[in-house]
Protein backbone atom coordinates (compact mmCIF):
# COMPACT_ATOMS: atom_id res chain seq x y z
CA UNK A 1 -8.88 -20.72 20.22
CA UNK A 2 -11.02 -23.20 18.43
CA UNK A 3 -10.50 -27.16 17.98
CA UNK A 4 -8.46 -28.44 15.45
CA UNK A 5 -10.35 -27.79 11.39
CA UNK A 6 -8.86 -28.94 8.17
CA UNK A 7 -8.09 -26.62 5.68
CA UNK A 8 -10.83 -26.57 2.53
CA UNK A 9 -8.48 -24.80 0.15
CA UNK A 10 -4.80 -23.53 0.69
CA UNK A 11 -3.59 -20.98 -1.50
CA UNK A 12 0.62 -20.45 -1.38
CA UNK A 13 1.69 -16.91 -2.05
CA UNK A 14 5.11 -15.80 -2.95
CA UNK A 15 6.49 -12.67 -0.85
CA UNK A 16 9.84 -11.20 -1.30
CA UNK A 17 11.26 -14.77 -1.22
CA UNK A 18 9.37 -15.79 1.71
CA UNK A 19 6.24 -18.88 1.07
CA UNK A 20 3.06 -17.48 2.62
CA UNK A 21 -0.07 -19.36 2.87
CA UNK A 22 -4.03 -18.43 3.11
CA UNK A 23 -6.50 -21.20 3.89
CA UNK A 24 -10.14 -21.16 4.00
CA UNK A 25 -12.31 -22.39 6.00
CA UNK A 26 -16.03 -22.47 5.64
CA UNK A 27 -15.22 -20.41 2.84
CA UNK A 28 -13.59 -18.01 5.13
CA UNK A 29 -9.87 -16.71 4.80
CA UNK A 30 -7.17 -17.26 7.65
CA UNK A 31 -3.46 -16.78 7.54
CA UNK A 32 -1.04 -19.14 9.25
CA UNK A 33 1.05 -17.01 11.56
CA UNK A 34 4.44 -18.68 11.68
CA UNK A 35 5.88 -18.20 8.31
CA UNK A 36 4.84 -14.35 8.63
CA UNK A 37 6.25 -14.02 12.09
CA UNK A 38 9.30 -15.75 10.91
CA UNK A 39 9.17 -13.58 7.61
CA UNK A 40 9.31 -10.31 9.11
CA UNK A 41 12.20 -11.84 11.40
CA UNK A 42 10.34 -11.58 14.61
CA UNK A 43 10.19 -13.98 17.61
CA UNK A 44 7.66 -16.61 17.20
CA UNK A 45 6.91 -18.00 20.93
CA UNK A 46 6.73 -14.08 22.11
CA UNK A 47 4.13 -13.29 18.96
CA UNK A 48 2.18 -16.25 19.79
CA UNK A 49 1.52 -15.37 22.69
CA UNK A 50 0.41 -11.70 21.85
CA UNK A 51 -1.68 -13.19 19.28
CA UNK A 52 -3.59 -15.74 21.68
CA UNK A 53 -4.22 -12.60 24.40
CA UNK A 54 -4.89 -9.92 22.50
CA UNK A 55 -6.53 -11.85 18.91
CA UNK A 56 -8.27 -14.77 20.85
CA UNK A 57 -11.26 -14.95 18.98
CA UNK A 58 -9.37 -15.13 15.56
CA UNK A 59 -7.42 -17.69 16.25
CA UNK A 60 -7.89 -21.28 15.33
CA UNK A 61 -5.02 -24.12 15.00
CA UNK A 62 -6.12 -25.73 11.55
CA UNK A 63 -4.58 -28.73 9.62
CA UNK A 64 -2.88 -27.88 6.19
CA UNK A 65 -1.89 -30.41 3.96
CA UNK A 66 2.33 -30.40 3.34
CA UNK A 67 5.32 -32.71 1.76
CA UNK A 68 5.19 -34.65 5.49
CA UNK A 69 1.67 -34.69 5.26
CA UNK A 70 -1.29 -32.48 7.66
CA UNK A 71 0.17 -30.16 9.50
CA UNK A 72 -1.53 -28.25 12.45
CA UNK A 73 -0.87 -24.57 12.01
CA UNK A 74 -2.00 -21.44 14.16
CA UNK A 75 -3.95 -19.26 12.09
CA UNK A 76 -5.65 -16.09 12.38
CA UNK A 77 -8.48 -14.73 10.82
CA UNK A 78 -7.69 -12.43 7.99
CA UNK A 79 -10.43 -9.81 9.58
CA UNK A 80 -8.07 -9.30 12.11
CA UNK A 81 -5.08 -9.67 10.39
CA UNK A 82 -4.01 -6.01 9.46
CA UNK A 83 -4.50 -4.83 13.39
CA UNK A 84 -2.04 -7.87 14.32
CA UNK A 85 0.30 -6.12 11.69
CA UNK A 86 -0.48 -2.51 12.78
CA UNK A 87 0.42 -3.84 16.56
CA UNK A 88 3.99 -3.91 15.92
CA UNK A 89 5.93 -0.72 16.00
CA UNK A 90 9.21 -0.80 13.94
CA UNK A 91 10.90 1.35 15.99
CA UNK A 92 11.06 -0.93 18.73
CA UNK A 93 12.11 -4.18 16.36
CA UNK A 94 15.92 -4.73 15.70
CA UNK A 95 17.41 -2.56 13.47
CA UNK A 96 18.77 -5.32 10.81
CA UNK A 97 14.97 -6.02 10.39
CA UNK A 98 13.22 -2.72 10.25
CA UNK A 99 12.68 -2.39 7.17
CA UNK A 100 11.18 -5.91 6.16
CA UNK A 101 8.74 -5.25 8.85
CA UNK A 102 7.35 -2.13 7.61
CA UNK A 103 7.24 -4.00 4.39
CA UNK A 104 4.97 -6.24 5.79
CA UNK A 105 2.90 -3.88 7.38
CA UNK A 106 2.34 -1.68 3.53
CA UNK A 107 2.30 -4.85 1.32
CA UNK A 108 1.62 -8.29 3.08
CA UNK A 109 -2.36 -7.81 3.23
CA UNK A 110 -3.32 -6.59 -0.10
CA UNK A 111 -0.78 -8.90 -1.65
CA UNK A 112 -2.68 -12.01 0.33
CA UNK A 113 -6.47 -10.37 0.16
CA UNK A 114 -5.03 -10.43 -3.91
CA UNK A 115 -4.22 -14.53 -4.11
CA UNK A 116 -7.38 -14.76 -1.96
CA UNK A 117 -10.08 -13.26 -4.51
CA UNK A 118 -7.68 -13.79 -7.83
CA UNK A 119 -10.23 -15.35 -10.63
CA UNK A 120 -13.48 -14.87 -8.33
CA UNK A 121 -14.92 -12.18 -10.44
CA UNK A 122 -18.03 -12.87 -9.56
CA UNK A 123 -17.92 -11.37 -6.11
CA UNK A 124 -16.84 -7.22 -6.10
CA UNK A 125 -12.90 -6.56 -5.09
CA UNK A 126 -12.30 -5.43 -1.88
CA UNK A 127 -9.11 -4.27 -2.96
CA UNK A 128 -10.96 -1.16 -5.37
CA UNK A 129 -13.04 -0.55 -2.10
CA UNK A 130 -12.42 2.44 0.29
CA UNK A 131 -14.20 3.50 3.57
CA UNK A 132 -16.88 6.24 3.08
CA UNK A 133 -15.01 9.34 3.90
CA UNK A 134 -11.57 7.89 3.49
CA UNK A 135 -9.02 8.58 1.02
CA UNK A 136 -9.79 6.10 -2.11
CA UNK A 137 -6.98 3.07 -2.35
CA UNK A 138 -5.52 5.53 -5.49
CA UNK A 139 -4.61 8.30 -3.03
CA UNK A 140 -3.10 5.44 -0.24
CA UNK A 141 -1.42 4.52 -3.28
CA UNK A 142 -0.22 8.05 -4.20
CA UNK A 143 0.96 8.40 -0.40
CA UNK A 144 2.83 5.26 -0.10
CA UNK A 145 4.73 5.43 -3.03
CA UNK A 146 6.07 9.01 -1.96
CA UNK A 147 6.90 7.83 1.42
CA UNK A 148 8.82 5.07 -0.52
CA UNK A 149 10.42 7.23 -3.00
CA UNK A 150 11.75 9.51 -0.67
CA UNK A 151 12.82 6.79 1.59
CA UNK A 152 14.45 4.46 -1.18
CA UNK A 153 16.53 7.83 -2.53
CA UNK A 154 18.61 8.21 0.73
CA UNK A 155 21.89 5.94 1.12
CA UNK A 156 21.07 2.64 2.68
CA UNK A 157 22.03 3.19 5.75
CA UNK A 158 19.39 5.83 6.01
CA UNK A 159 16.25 4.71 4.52
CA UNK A 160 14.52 2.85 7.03
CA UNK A 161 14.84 5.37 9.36
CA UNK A 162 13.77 7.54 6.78
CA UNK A 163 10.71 5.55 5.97
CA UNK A 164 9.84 5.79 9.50
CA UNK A 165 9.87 8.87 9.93
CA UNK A 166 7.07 9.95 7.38
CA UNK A 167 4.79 7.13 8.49
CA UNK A 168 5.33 8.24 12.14
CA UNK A 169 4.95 12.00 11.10
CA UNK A 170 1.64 11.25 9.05
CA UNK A 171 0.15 9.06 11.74
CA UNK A 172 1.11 11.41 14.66
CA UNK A 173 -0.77 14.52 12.83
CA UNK A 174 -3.67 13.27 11.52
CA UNK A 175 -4.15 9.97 14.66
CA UNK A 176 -4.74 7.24 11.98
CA UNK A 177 -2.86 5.15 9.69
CA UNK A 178 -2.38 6.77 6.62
CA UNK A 179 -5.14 4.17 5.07
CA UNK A 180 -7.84 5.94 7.30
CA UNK A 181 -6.81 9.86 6.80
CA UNK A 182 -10.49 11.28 5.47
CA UNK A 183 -10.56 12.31 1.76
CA UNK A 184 -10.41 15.97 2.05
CA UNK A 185 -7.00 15.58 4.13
CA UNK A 186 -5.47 13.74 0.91
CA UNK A 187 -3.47 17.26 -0.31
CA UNK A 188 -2.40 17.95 3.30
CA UNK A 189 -1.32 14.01 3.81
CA UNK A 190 0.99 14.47 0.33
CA UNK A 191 2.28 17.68 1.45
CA UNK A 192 3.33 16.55 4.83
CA UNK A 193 4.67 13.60 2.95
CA UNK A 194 6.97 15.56 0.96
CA UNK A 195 8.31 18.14 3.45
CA UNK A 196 9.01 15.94 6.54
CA UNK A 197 13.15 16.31 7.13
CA UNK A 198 14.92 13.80 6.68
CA UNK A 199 18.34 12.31 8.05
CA UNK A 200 21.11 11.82 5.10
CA UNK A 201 18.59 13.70 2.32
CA UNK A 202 20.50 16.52 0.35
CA UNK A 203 19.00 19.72 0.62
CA UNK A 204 20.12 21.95 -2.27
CA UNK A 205 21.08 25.92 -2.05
CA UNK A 206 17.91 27.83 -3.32
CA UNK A 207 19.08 28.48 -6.84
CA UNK A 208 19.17 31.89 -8.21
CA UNK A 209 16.61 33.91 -9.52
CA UNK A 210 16.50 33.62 -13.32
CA UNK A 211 14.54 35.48 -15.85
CA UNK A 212 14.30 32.30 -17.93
CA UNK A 213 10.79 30.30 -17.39
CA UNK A 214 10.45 26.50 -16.00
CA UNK A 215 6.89 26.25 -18.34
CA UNK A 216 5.36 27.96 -20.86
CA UNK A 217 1.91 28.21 -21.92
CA UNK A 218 2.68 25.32 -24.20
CA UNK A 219 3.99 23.22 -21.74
CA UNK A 220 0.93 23.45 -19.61
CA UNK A 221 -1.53 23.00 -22.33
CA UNK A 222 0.43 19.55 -22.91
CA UNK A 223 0.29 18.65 -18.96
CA UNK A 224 -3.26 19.27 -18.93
CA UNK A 225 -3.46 17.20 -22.32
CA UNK A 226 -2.02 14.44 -20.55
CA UNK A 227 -3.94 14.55 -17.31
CA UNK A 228 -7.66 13.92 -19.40
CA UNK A 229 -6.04 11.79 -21.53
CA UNK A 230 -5.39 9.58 -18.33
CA UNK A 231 -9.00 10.42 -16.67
CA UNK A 232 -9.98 8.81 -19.86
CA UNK A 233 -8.33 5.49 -19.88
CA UNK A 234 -8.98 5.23 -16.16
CA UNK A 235 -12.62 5.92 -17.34
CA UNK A 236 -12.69 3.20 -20.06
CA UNK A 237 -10.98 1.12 -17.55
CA UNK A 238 -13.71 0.74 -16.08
CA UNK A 239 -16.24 1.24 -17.72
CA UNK A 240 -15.77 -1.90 -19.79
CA UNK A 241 -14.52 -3.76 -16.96
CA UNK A 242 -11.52 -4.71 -18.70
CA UNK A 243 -9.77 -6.15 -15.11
CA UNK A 244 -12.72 -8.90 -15.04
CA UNK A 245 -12.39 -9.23 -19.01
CA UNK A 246 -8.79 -10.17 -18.72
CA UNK A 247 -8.83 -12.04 -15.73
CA UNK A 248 -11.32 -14.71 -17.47
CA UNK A 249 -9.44 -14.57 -20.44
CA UNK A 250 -6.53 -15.76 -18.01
CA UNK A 251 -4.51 -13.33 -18.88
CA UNK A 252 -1.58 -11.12 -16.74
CA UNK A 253 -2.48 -7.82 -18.54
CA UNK A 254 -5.41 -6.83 -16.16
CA UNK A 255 -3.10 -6.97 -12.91
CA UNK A 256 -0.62 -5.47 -14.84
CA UNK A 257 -2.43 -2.40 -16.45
CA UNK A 258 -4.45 -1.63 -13.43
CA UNK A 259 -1.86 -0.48 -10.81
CA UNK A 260 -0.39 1.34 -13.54
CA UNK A 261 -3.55 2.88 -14.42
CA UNK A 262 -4.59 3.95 -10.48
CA UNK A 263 -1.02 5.81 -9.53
CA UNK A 264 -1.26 7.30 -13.43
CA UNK A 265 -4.47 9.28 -12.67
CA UNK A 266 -3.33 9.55 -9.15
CA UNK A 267 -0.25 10.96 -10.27
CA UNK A 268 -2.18 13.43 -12.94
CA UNK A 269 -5.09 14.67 -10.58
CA UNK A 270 -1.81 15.59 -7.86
CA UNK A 271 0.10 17.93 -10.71
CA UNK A 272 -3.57 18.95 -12.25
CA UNK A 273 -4.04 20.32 -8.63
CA UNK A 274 -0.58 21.99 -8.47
CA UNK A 275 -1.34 23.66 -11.83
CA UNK A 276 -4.84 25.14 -11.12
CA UNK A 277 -3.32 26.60 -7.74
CA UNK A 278 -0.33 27.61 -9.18
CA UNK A 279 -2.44 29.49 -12.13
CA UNK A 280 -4.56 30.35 -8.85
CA UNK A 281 -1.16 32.36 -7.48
CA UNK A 282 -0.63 34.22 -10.76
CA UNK A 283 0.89 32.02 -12.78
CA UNK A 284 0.85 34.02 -15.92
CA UNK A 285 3.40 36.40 -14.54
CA UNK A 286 5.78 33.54 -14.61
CA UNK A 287 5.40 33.07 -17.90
CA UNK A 288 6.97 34.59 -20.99
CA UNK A 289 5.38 37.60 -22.55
C-alpha cells in the first residue's frame, strides 16, 4: 500500500442510487473501495482485508476532498478493479443481496471507465475496444441482455437465481467470463444462453402442427430489409464519428444513440444468422406455395 496522495481530479458517479467516486492520480484512475463494498451490501473490514492480500500493489489510501473536508480513502487501481469484482461469487453472498452484486459485477466498470473518459475524445474509447480473438463488446452486449431478459421475466422470487444460473452455466462451459468467450463461440454462447433451464420459467406444450405459415417470402424479404438497413446506420455511425461529434457539441444524443445502435445490429446480425440457416434447413418448404 502506498503513502498517503491527494486526489488530482474526483469524478462522482451516480449508480442505482448509490454515490460512487473515481479519482486520478498522476493522471491515473482509482476507485475508492468503501462506497462499492458498502453498495453491493458486503462487509467492509472482511473486503479490506481481501483487497490488501490479494490486490496489494493496487492499493493506495489517497485524500479526497468532501463537505468535512480531505478525507483519506482506500482506493484501488481501476486495472485491477474488474478481478476484485470477478473475486466475489454471488452464490456464496446473502440472498437479500444477490442480485445487486451481480449488478455490480455486469455494470459497475463500464459505467465508471464511462465518467472516467466522458468528453476526452481525444484519446480512443476503451469501452468500443475488444481483445483480439474475443467476442466484440456488441456480442457481450447481445449476451448480457439475454441473460437479463430471461432472468428479469421469471417472478421475483426467482430471478436472481435465475440470473445465476446462465452466468454460471456460460462460465462453467466455455472456463471464462462471458467477456473473454473467443469470437467464433459467440452463436454457441447465445444458444446456451437461451436453453439453460430455469427454476419458475413456463415451459409451454409444443403446439400443434398447423398448415398455416409463421413467415412468408414477404416477411423475410422485410427482415432482411431491416437487418442492412441497420448495418448501415451502424456504418455511418461511424464512419462520421458522430459519438465524438456529439459529445463536443455537449450533447446527450451520442450516449444515447450508440447503445441503441450496438444491440440493434447485434440484434439483426443474430436473426440474419437464424434466417440464412433456417433457409440453409429448407426453408422454402415452410413456406406457402
Amino acid at each position: 500500500m502506498t503513502s498517503l496522495a491527494i486526489a488530482d481530479r474526483t469524478i462522482n458517479v451516480p449508480f442505482h442510487g448509490a454515490s460512487l467516486f473515481v479519482v486520478s492520480i498522476n493522471n491515473q484512475p482509482y476507485v475508492p473501495m468503501r462506497p462499492i463494498v458498502e453498495g453491493m451490501g458486503l462487509d467492509w473490514a472482511s473486503q479490506f482485508t481481501k483487497i490488501k492480500q490479494r490486490f496489494a500493489k493496487g492499493v493506495a489510501e489517497i485524500a479526497i476532498p468532501s463537505a468535512g473536508g480531505k478525507q483519506a480513502m482506500t482506493c484501488l487501481a481501476f486495472r485491477k478493479f474488474a478481478a476484485w469484482l470477478n473475486s466475489i461469487q454471488p452464490n456464496k453472498v446473502k440472498p437479500e443481496i444477490r442480485e445487486r452484486v451481480i449488478q455490480y459485477q455486469e455494470e459497475c466498470d463500464d459505467v465508471l471507465y464511462e465518467y472516467w473518459t466522458k468528453g476526452e475524445v481525444k484519446n480512443p474509447r476503451k469501452a468500443t475496444q475488444s481483445q483480439q480473438g474475443k467476442i466484440t463488446l456488441d456480442q457481450q452486449t447481445a449476451i448480457k441482455q439475454l441473460v437479463m431478459y430471461r432472468g428479469k421475466s421469471l417472478p421475483k422470487d426467482k430471478q436472481a437465481k435465475a440470473i445465476i444460473t446462465m452466468w454460471s452455466a456460460l462460465k462453467s462451459h466455455f472456463g471464462t467470463t462471458y467477456k473473454q468467450i473467443a469470437e467464433d463461440q459467440f452463436t454457441e454462447a447465445l444458444s446456451l444462453a437461451a436453453r439453460v433451464p430455469l427454476d419458475g420459467e413456463f415451459i409451454p406444450a409444443a403446439p400443434a402442427i398447423t398448415q398455416k405459415p409463421l413467415l412468408n417470402e414477404y416477411d423475410i424479404h422485410n427482415i432482411k430489409g431491416l437487418c442492412t438497413h441497420m448495418d448501415y446506420l451502424k456504418k455511418y455511425f461511424d464512419e462520421y464519428k458522430l459519438y465524438e461529434v456529439f459529445t463536443m457539441l455537449g450533447s446527450r444524443a451520442g450516449t444515447q444513440m450508440i447503445d441503441h445502435m450496438r444491440d440493434g445490429v447485434c440484434f439483426a446480425a443474430t436473426v440474419r444468422r437464424s434466417i440464412n440457416e433456417l433457409e440453409a434447413r429448407g426453408l422454402k418448404a415452410m413456406l406457402p406455395s
